[in-house]
C-alpha atoms as a PDB file:
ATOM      1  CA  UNK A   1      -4.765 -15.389 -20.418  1.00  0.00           C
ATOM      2  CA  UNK A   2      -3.311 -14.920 -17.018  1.00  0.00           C
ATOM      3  CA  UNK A   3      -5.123 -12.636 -14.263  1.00  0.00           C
ATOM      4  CA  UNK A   4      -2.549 -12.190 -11.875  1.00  0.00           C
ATOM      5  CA  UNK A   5       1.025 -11.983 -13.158  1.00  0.00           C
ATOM      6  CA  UNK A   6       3.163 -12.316  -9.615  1.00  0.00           C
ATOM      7  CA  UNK A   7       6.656 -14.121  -8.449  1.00  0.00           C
ATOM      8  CA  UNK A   8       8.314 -12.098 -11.177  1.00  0.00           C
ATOM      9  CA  UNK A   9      12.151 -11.930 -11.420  1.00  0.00           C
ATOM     10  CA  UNK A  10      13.483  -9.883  -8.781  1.00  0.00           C
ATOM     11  CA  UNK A  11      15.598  -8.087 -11.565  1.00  0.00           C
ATOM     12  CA  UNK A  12      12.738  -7.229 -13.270  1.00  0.00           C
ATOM     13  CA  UNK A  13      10.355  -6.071 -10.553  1.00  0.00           C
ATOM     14  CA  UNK A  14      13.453  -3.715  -9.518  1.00  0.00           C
ATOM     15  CA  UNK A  15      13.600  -1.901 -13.362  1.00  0.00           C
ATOM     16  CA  UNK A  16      10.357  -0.565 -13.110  1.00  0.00           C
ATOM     17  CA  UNK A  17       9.778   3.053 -12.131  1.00  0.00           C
ATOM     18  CA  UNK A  18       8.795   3.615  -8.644  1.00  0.00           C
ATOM     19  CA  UNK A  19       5.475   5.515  -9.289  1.00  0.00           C
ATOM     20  CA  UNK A  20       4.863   2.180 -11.759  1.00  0.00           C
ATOM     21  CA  UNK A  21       5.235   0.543  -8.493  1.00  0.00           C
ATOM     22  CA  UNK A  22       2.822   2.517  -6.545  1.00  0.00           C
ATOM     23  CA  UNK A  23       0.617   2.213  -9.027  1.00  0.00           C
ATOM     24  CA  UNK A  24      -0.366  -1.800  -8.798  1.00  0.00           C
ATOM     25  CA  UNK A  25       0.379  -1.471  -4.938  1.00  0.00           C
ATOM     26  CA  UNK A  26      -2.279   0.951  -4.753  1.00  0.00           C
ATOM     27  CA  UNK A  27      -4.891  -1.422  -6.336  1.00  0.00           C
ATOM     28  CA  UNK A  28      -2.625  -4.029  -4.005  1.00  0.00           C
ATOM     29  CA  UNK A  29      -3.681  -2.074  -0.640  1.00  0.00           C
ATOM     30  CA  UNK A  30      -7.377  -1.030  -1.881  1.00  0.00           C
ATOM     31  CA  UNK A  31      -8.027  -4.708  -2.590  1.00  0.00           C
ATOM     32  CA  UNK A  32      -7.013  -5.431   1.302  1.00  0.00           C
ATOM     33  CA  UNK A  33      -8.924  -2.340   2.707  1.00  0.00           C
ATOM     34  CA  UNK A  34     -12.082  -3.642   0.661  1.00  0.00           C
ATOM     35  CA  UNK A  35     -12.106  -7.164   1.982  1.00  0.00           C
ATOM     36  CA  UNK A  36     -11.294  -6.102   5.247  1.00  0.00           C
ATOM     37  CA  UNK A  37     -14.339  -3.497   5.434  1.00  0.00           C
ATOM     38  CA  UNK A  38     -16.498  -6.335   3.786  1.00  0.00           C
ATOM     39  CA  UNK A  39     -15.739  -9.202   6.369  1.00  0.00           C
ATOM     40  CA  UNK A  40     -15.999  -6.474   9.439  1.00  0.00           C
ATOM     41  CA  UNK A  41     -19.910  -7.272   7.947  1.00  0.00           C
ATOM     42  CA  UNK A  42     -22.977  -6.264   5.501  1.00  0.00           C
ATOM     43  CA  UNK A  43     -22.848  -2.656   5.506  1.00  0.00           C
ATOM     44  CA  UNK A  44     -25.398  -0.517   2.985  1.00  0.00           C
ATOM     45  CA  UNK A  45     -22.943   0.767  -0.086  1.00  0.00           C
ATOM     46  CA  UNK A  46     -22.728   4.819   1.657  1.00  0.00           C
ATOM     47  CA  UNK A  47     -21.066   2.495   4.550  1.00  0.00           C
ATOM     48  CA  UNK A  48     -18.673   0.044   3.265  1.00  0.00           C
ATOM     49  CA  UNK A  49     -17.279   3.183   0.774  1.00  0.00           C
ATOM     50  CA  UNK A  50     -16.766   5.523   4.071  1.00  0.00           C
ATOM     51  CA  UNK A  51     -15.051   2.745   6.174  1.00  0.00           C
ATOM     52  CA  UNK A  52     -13.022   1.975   2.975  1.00  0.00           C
ATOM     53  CA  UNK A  53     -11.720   5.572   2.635  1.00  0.00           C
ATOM     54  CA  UNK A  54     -11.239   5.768   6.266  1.00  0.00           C
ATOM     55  CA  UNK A  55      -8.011   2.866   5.545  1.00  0.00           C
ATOM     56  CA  UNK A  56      -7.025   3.987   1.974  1.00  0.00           C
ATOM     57  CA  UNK A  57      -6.883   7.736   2.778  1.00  0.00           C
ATOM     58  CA  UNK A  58      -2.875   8.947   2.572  1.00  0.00           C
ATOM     59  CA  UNK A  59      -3.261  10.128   6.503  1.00  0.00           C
ATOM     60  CA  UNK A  60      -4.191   6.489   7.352  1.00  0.00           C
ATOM     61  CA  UNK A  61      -1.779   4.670   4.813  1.00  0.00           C
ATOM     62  CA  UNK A  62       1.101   7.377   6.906  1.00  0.00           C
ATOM     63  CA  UNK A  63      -0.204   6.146  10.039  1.00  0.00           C
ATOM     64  CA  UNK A  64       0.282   2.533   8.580  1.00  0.00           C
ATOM     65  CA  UNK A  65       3.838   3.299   7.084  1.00  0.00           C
ATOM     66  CA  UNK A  66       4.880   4.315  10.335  1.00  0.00           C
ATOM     67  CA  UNK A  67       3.979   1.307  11.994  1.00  0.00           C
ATOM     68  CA  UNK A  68       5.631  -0.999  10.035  1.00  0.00           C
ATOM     69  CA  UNK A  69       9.039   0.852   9.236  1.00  0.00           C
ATOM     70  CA  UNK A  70      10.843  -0.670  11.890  1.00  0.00           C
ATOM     71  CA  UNK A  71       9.694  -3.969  10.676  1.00  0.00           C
ATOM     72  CA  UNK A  72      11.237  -3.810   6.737  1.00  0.00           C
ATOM     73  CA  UNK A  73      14.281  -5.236   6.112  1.00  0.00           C
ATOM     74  CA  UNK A  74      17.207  -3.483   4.021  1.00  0.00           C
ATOM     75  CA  UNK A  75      15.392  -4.124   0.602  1.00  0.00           C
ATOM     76  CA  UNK A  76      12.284  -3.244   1.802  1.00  0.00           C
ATOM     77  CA  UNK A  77      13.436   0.101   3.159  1.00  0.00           C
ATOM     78  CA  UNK A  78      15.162   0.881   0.032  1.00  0.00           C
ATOM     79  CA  UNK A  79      11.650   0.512  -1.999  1.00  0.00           C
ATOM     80  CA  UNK A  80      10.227   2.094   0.626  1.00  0.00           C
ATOM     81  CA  UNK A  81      12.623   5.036   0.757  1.00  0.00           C
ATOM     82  CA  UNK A  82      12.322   5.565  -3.222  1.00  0.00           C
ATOM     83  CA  UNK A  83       8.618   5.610  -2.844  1.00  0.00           C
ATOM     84  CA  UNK A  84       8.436   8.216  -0.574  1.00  0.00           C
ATOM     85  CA  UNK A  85      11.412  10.550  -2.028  1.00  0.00           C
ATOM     86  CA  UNK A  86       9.122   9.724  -5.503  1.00  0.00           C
ATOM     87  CA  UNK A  87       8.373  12.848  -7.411  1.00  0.00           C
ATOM     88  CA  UNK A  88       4.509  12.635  -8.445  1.00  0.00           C
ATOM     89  CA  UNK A  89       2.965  15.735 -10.835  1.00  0.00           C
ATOM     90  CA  UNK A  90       0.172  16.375  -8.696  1.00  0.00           C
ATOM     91  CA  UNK A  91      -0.610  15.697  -4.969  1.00  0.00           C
ATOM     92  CA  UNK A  92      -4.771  15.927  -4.182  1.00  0.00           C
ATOM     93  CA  UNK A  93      -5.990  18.604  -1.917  1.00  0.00           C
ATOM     94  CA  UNK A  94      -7.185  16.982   0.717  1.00  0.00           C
ATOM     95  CA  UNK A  95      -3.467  15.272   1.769  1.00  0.00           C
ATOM     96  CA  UNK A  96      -0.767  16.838   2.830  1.00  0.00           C
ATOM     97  CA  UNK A  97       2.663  16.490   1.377  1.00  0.00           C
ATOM     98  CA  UNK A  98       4.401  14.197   4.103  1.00  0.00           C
ATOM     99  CA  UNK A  99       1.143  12.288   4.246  1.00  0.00           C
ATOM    100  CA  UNK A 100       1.109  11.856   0.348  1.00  0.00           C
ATOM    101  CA  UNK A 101       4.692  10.618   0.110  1.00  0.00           C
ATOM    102  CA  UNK A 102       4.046   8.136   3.088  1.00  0.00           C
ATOM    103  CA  UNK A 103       1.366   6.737   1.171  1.00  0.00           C
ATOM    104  CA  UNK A 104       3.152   6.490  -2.495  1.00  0.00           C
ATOM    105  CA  UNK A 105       6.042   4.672   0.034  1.00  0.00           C
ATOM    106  CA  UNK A 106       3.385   1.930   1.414  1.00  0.00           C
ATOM    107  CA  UNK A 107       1.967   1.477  -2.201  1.00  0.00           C
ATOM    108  CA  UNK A 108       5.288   1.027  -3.805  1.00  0.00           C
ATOM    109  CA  UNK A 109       6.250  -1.767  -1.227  1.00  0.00           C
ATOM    110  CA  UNK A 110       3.312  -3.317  -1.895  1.00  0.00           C
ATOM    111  CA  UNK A 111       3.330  -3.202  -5.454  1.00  0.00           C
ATOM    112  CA  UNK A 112       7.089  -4.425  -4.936  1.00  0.00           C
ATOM    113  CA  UNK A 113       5.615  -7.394  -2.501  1.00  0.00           C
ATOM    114  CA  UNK A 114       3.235  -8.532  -4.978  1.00  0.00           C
ATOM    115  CA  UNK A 115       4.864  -8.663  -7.829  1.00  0.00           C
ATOM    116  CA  UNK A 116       7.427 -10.906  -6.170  1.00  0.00           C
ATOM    117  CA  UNK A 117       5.197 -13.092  -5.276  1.00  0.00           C
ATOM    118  CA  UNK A 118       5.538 -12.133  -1.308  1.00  0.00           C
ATOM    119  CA  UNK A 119       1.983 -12.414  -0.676  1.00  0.00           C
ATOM    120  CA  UNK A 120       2.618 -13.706   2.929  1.00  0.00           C
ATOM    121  CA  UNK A 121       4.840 -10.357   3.730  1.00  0.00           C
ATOM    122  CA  UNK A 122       2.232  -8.292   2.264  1.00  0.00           C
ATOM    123  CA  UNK A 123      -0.576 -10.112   4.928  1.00  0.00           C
ATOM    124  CA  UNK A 124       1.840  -9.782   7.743  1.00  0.00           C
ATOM    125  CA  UNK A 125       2.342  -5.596   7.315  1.00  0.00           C
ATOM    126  CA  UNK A 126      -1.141  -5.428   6.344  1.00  0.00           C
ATOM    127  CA  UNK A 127      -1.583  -6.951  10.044  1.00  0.00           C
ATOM    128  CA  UNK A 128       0.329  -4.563  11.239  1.00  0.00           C
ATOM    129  CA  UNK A 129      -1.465  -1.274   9.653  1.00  0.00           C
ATOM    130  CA  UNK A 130      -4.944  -2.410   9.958  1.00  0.00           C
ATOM    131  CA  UNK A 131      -4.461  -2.697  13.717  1.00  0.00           C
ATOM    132  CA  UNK A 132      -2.803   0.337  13.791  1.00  0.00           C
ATOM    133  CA  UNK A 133      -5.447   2.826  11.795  1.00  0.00           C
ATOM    134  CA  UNK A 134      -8.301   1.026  13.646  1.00  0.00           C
ATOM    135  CA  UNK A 135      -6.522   1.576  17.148  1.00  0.00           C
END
């Protein structure tokens, strides 16, 4: 069996639907804000989940988008772009709209990333955000 099925075909990773795409980059980006929280140090389990919603919320992941739009290339933009024009059935209570759609953006270009394999573009944005939410 394989765990982790990345480096797909570029023409494949671009048939999928862009809320298909959110969906793995959202497991993607909660896997980075996890790790993160966990090496900042030994935290009791109330902790590490509050500093972990802190990064994942949708305000912080549109704080993050921000910051590293003017970094993505034309590709990137475009994934991007039909992330956050993506049409989702439900948006939770506690984000706003704009906020929402800036996060289903981030997660789609990560779930885009990953799939291709671009592990070492995902760690350089995730550089990027992380310095930006905790600034």
């Amino acid at each position: 069996m394989e765990l982790f099925k990345e480096n797909m075909p570029a023409q494949e990773v671009k048939q999928f639907p862009t809320l298909t795409l959110a969906h793995i980059g959202d497991c993607v980006y909660e896997l980075l804000a996890r790790s993160h929280v966990i090496h900042e140090g030994a935290f009791k389990a109330a902790e590490t989940h509050r500093r972990t919603v802190a990064i994942v919320s949708a305000e912080a992941q549109h704080k993050g988008s921000e910051a590293i739009y003017p970094m993505l290339d034309e590709e990137e933009r475009a994934v991007f772009l039909r992330g956050r024009n993506a049409k989702p059935k439900t948006v939770p209570k506690h984000a706003g709209y704009d906020a929402y759609s800036h996060a289903t953006a981030l997660e789609a270009l990560f779930g885009y990333l990953y799939l291709l394999g671009r592990n070492d573009r995902i760690a350089e944005l995730w550089g990027v955000i992380i310095r930006t939410i905790a600034s």
